[in-house]
PDB file of N, CA and C in Angstrom:
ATOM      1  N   UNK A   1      21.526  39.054  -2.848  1.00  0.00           N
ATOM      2  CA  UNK A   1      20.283  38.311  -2.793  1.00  0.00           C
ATOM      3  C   UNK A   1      20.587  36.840  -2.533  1.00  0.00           C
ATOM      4  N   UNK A   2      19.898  36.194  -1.621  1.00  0.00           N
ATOM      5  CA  UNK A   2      20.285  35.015  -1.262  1.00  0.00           C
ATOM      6  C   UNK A   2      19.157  33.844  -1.674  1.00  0.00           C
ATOM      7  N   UNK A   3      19.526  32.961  -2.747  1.00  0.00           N
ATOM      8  CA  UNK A   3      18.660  32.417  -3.210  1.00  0.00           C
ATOM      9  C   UNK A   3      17.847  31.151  -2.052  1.00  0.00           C
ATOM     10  N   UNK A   4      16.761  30.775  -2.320  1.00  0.00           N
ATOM     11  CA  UNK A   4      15.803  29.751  -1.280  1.00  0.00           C
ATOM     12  C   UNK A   4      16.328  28.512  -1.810  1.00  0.00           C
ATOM     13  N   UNK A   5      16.522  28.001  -0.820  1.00  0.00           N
ATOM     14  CA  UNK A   5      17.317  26.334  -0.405  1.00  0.00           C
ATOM     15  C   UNK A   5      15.941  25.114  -0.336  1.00  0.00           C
ATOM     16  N   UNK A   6      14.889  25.755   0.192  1.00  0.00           N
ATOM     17  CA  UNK A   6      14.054  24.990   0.534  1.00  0.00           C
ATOM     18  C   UNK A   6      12.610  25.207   0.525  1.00  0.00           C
ATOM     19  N   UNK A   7      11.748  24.098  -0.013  1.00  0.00           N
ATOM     20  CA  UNK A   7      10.137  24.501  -0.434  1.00  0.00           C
ATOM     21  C   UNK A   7       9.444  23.962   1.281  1.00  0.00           C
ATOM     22  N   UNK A   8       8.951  24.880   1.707  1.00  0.00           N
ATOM     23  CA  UNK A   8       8.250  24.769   3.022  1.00  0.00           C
ATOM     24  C   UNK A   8       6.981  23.813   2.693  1.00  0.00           C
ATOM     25  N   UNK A   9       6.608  23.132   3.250  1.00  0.00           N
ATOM     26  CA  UNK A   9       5.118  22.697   3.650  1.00  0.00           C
ATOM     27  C   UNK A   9       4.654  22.437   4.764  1.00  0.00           C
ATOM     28  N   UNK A  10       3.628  22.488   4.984  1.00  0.00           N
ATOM     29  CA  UNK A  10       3.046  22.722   6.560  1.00  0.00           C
ATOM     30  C   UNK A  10       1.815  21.798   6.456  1.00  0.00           C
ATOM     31  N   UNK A  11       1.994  21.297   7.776  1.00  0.00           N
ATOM     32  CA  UNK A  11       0.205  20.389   7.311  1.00  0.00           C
ATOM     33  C   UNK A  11       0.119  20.737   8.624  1.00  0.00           C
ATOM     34  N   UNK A  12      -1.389  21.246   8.937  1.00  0.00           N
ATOM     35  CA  UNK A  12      -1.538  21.292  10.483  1.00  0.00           C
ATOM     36  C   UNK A  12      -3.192  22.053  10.490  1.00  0.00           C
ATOM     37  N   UNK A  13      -4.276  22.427  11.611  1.00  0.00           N
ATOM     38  CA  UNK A  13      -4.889  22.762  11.329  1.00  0.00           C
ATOM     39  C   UNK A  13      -6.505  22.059  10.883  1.00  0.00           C
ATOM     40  N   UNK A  14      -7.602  22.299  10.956  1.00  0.00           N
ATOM     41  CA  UNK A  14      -8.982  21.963  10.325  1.00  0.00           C
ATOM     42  C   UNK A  14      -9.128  20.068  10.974  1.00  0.00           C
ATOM     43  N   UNK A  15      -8.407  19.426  12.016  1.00  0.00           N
ATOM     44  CA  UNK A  15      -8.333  18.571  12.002  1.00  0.00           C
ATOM     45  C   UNK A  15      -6.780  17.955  11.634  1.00  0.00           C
ATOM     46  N   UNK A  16      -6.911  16.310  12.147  1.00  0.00           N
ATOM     47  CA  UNK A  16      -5.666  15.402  12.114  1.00  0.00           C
ATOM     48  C   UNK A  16      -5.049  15.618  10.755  1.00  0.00           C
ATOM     49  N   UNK A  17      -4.088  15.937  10.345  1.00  0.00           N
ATOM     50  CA  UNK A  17      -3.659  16.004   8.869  1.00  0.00           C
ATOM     51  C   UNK A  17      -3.390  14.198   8.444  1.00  0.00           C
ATOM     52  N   UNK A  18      -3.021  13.198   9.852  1.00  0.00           N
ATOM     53  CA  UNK A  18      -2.648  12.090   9.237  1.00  0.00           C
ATOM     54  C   UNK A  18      -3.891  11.569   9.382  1.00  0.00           C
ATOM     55  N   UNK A  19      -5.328  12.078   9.861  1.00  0.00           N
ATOM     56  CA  UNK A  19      -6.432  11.106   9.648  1.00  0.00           C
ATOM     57  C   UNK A  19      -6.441  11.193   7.761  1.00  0.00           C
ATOM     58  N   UNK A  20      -6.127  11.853   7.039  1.00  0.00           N
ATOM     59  CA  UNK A  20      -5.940  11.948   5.641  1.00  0.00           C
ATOM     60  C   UNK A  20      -4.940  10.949   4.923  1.00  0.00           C
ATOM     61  N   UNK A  21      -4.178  10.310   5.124  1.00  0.00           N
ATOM     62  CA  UNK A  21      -2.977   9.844   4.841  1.00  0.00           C
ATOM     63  C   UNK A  21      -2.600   9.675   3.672  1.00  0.00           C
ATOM     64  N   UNK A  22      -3.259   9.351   2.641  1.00  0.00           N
ATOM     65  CA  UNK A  22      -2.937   9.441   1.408  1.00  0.00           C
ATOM     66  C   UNK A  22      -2.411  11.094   0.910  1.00  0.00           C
ATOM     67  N   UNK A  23      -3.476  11.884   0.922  1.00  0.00           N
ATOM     68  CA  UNK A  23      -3.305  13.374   0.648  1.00  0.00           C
ATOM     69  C   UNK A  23      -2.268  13.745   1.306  1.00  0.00           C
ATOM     70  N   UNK A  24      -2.187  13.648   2.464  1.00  0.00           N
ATOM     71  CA  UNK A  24      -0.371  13.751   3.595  1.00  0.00           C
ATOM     72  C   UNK A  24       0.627  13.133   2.332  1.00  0.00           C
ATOM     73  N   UNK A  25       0.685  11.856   2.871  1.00  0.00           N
ATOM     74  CA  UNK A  25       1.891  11.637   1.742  1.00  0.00           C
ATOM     75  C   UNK A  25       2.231  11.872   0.530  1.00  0.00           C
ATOM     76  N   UNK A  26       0.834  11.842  -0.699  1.00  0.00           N
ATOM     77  CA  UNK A  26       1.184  12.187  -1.674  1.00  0.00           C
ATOM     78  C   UNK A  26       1.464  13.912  -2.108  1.00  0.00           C
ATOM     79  N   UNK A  27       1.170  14.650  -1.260  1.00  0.00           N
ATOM     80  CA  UNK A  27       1.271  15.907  -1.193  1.00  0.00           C
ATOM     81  C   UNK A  27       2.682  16.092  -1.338  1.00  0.00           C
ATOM     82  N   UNK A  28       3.283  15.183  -0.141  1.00  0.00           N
ATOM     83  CA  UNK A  28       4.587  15.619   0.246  1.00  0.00           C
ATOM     84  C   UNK A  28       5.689  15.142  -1.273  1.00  0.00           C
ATOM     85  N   UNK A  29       5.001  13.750  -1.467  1.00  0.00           N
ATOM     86  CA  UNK A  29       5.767  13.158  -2.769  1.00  0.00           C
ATOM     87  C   UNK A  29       5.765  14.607  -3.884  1.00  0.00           C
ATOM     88  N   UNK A  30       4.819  15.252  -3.770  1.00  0.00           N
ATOM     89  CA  UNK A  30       4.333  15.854  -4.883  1.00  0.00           C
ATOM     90  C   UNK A  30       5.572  17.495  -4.769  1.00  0.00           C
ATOM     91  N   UNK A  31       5.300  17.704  -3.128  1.00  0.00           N
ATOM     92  CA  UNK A  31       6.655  18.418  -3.307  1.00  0.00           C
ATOM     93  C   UNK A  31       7.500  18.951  -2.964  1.00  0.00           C
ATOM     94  N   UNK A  32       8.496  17.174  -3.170  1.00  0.00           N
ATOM     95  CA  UNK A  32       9.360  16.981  -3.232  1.00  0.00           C
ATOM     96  C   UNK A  32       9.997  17.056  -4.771  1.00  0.00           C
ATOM     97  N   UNK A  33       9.007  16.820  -5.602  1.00  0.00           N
ATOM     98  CA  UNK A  33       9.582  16.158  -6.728  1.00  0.00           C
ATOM     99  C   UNK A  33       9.992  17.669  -7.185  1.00  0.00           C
ATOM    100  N   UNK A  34       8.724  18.722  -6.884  1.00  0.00           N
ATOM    101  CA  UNK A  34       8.744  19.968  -7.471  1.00  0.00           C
ATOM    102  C   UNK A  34      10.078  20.444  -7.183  1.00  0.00           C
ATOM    103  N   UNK A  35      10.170  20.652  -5.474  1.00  0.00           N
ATOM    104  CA  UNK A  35      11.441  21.217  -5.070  1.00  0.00           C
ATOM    105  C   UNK A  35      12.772  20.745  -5.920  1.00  0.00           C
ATOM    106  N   UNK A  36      12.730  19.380  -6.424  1.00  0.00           N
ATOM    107  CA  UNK A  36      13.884  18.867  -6.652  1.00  0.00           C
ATOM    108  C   UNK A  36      13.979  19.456  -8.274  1.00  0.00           C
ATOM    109  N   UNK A  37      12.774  19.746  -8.744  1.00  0.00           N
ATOM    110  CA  UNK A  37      12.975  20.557  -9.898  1.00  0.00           C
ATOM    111  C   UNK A  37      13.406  21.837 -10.089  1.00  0.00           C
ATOM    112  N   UNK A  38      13.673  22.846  -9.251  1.00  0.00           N
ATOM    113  CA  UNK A  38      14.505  23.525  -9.109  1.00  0.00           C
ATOM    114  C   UNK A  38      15.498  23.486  -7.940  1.00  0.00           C
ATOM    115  N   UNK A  39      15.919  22.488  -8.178  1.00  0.00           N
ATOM    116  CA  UNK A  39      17.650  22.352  -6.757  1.00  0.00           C
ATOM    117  C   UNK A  39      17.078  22.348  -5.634  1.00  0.00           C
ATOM    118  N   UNK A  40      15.845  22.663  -4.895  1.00  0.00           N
ATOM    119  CA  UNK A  40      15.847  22.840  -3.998  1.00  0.00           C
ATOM    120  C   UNK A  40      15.334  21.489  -2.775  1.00  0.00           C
ATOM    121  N   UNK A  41      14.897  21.599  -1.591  1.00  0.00           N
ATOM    122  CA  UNK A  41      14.859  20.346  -0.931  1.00  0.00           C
ATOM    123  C   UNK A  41      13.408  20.354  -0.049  1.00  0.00           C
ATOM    124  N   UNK A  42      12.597  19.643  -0.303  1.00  0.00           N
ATOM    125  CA  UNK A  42      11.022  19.861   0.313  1.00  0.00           C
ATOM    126  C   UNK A  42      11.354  20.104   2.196  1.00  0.00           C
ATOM    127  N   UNK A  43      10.836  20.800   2.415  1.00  0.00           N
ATOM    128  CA  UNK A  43      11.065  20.951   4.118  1.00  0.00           C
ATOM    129  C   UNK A  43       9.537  20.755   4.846  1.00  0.00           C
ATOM    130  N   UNK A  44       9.461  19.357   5.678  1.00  0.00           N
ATOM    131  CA  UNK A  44       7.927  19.262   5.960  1.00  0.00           C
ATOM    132  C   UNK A  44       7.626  19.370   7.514  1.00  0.00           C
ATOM    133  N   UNK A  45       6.897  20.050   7.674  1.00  0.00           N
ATOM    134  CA  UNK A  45       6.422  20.811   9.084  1.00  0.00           C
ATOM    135  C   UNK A  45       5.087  19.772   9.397  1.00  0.00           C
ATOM    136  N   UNK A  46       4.785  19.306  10.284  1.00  0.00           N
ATOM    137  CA  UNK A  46       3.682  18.131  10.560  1.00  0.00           C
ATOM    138  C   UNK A  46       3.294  18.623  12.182  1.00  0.00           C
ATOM    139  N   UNK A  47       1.987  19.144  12.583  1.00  0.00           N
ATOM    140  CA  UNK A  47       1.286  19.250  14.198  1.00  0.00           C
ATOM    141  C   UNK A  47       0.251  18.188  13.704  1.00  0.00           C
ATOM    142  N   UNK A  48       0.087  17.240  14.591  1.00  0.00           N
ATOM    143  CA  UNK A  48      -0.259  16.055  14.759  1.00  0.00           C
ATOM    144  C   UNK A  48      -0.865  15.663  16.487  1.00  0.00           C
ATOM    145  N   UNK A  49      -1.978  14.678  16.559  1.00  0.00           N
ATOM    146  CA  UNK A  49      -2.327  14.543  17.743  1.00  0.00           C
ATOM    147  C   UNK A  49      -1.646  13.424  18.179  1.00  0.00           C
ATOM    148  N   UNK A  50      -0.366  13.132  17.532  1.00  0.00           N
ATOM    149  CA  UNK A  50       0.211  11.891  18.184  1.00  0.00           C
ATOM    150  C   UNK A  50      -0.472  10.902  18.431  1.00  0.00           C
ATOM    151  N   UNK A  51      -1.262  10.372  18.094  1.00  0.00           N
ATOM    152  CA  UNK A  51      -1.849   9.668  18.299  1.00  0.00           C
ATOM    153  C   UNK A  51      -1.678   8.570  16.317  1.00  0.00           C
ATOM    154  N   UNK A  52      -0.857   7.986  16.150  1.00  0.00           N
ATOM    155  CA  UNK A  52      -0.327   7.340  14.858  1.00  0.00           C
ATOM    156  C   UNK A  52       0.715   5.685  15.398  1.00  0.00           C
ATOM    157  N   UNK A  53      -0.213   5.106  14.423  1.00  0.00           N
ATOM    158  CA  UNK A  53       0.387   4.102  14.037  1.00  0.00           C
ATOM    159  C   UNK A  53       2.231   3.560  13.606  1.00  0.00           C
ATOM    160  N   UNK A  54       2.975   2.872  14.259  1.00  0.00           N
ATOM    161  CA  UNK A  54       3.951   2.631  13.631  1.00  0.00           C
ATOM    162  C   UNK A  54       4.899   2.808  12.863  1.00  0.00           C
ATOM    163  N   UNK A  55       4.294   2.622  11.866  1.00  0.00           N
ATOM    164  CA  UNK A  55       4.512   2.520  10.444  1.00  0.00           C
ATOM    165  C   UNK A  55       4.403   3.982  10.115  1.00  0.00           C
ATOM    166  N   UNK A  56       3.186   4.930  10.784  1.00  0.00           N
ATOM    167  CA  UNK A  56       2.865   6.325  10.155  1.00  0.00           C
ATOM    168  C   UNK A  56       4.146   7.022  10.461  1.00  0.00           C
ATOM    169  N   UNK A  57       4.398   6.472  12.041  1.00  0.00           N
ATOM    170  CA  UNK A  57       5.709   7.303  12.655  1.00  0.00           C
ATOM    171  C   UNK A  57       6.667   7.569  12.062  1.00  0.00           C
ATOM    172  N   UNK A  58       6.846   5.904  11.347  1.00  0.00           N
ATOM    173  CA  UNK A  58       8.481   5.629  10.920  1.00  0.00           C
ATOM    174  C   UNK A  58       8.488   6.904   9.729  1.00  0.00           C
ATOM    175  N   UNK A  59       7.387   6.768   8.670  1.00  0.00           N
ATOM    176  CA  UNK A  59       7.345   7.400   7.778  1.00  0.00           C
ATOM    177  C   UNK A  59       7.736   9.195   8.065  1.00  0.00           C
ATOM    178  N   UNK A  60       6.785   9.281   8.748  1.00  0.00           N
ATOM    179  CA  UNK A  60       7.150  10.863   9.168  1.00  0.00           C
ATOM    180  C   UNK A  60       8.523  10.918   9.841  1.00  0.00           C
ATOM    181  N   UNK A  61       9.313   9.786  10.634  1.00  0.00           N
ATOM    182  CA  UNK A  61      10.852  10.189  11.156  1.00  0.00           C
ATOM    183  C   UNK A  61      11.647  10.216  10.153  1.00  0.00           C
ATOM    184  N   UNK A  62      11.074   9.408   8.235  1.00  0.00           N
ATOM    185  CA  UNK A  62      12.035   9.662   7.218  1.00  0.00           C
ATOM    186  C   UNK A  62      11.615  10.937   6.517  1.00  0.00           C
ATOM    187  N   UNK A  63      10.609  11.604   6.586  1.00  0.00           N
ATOM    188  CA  UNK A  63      10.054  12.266   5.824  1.00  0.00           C
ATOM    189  C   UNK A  63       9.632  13.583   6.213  1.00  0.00           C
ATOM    190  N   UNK A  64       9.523  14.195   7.041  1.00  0.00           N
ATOM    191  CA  UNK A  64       8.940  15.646   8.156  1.00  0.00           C
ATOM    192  C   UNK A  64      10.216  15.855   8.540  1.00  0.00           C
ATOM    193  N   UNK A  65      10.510  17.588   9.052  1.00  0.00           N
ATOM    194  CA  UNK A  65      11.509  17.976   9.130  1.00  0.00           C
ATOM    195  C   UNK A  65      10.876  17.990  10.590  1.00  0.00           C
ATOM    196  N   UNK A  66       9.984  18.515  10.612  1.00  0.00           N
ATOM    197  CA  UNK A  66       9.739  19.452  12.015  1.00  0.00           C
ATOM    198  C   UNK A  66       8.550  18.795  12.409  1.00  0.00           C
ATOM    199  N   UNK A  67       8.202  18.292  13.589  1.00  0.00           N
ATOM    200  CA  UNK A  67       6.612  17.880  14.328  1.00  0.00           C
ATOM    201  C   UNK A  67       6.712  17.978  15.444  1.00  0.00           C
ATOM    202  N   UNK A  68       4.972  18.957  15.624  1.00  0.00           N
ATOM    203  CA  UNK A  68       4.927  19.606  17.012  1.00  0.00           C
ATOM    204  C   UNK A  68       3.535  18.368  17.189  1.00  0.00           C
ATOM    205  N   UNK A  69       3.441  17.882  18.190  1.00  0.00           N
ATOM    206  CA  UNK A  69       2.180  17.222  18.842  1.00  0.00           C
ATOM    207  C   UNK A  69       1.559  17.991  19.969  1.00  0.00           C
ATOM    208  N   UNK A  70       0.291  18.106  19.832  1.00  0.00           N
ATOM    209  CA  UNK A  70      -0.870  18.837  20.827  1.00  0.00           C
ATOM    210  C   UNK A  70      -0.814  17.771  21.858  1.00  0.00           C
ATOM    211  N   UNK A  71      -0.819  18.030  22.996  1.00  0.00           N
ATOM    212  CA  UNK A  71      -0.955  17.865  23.899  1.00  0.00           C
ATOM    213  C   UNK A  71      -1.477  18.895  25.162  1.00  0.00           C
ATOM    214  N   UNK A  72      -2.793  18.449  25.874  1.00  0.00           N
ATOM    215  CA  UNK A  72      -3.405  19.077  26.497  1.00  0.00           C
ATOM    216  C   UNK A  72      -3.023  19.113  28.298  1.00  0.00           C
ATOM    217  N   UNK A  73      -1.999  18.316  28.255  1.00  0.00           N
ATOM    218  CA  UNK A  73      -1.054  18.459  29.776  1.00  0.00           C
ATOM    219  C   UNK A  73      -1.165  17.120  30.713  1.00  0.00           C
ATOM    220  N   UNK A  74      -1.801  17.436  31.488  1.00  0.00           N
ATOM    221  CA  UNK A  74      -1.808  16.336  32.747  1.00  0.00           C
ATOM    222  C   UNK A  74      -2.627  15.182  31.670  1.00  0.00           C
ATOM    223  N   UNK A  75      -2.723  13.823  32.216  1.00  0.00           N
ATOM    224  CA  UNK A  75      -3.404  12.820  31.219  1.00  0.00           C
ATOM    225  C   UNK A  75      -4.728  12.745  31.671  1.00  0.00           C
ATOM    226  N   UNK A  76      -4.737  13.132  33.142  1.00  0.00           N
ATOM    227  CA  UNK A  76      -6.332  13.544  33.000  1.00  0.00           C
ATOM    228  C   UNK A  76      -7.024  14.444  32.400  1.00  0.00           C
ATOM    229  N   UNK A  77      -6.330  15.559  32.066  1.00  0.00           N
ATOM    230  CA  UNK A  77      -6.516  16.285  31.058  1.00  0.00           C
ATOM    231  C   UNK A  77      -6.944  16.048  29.825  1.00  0.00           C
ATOM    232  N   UNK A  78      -5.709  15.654  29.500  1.00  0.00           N
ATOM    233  CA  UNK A  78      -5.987  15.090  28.007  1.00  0.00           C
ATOM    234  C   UNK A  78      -7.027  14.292  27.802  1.00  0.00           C
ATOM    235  N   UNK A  79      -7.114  12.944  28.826  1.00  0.00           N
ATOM    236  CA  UNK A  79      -8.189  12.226  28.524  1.00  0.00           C
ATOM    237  C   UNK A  79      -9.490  12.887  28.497  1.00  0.00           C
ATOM    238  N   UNK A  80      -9.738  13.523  29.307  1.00  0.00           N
ATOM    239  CA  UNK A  80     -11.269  14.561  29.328  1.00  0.00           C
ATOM    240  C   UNK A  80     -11.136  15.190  28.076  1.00  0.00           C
ATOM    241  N   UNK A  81     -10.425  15.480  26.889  1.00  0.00           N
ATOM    242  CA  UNK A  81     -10.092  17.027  25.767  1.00  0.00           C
ATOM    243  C   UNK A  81     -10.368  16.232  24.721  1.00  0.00           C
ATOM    244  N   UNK A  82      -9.618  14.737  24.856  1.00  0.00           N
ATOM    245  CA  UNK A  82      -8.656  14.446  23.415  1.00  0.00           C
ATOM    246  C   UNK A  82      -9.022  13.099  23.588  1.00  0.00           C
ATOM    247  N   UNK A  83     -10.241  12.607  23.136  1.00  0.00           N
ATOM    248  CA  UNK A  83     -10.443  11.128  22.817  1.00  0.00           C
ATOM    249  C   UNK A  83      -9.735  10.569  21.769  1.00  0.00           C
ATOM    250  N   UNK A  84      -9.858   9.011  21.762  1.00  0.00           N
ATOM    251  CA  UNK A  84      -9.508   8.813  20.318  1.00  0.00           C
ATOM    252  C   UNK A  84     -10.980   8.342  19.447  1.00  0.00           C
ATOM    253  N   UNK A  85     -10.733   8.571  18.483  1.00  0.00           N
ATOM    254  CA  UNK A  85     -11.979   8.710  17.229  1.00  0.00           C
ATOM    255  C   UNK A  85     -13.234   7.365  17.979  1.00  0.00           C
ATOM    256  N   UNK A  86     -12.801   6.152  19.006  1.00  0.00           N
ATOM    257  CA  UNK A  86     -13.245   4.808  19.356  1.00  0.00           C
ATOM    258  C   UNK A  86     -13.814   5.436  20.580  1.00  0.00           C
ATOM    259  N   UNK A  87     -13.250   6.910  21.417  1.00  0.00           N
ATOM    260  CA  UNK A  87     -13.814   7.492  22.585  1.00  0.00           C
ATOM    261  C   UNK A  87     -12.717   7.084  24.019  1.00  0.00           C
ATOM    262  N   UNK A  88     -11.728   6.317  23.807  1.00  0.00           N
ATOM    263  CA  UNK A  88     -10.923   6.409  24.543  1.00  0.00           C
ATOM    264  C   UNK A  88      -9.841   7.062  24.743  1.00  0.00           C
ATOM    265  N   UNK A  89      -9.207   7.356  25.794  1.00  0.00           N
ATOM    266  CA  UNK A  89      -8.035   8.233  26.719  1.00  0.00           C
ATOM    267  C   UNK A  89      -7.221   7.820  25.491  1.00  0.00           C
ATOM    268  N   UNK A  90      -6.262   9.453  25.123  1.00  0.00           N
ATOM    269  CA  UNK A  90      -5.546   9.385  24.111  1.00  0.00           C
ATOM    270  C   UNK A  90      -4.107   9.229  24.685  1.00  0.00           C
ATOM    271  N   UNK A  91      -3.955   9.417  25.952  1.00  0.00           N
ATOM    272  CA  UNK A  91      -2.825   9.953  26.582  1.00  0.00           C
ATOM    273  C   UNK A  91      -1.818   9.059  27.136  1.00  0.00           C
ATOM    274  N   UNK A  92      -2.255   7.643  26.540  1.00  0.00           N
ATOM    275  CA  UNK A  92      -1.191   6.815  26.737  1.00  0.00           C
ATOM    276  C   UNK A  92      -0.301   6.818  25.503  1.00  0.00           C
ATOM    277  N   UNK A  93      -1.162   6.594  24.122  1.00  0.00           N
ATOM    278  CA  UNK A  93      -0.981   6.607  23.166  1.00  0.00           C
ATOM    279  C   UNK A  93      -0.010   7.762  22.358  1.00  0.00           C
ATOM    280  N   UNK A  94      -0.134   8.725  22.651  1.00  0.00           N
ATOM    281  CA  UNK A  94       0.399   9.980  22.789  1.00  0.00           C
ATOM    282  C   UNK A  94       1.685  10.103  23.170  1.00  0.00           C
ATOM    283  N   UNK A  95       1.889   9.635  24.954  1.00  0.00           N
ATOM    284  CA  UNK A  95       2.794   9.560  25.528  1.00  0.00           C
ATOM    285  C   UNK A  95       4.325   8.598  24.919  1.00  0.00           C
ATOM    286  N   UNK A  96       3.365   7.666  24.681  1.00  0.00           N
ATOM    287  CA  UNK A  96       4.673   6.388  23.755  1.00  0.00           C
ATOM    288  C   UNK A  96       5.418   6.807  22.554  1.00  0.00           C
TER     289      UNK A  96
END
C-alpha cells in the first residue's frame, strides 16, 4: 500500500476562481496547513482566464502546482467570447 504524498485542490469552474481572491488564497493557506498536518504537501491545480494582475501571478507562480488558462484561439476570437468584466478584448491581456 502506498501511502498519499499530497492533498489535491482544484479551483476551477462556476466562474473566475481569482475574481474571489481572498477565498482562493485563504483556502489554499487553509490546506496547506492541513496537509502539513499529516506530512503531506498541498498540491494546487488553478484554470483561470488569465486575465490577473501582477502580483496575483507572482502569487500563483509561488503557490499553484498546475494552471491551465482558457483561451478561445485566434484574438478575434477571444475578443468576441471573453471580455473583460470593463467589456474589453481580453486577448492581449491573456497573451502577456
Amino acid at each position: 500500500m502506498r501511502l498519499q504524498t499530497e492533498l489535491g485542490i482544484a479551483y476551477h469552474g462556476g466562474g473566475e476562481p481569482a475574481a474571489h481572491w481572498g477565498v482562493l488564497t485563504d483556502s489554499f493557506a487553509y490546506a496547506q496547513q492541513k496537509a502539513e498536518t499529516f506530512g503531506m504537501r498541498a498540491c494546487g491545480r488553478l484554470i483561470s482566464n488569465g486575465v490577473l494582475r501582477d502580483d496575483k501571478i507572482d502569487w500563483i507562480i509561488a503557490n499553484i502546482n498546475y494552471m491551465m488558462v482558457s483561451f478561445d484561439g485566434l484574438p478575434s476570437i477571444q475578443a468576441a467570447q471573453r471580455k473583460t468584466a470593463s467589456g474589453h478584448d481580453s486577448s492581449r491581456l491573456v497573451r502577456k
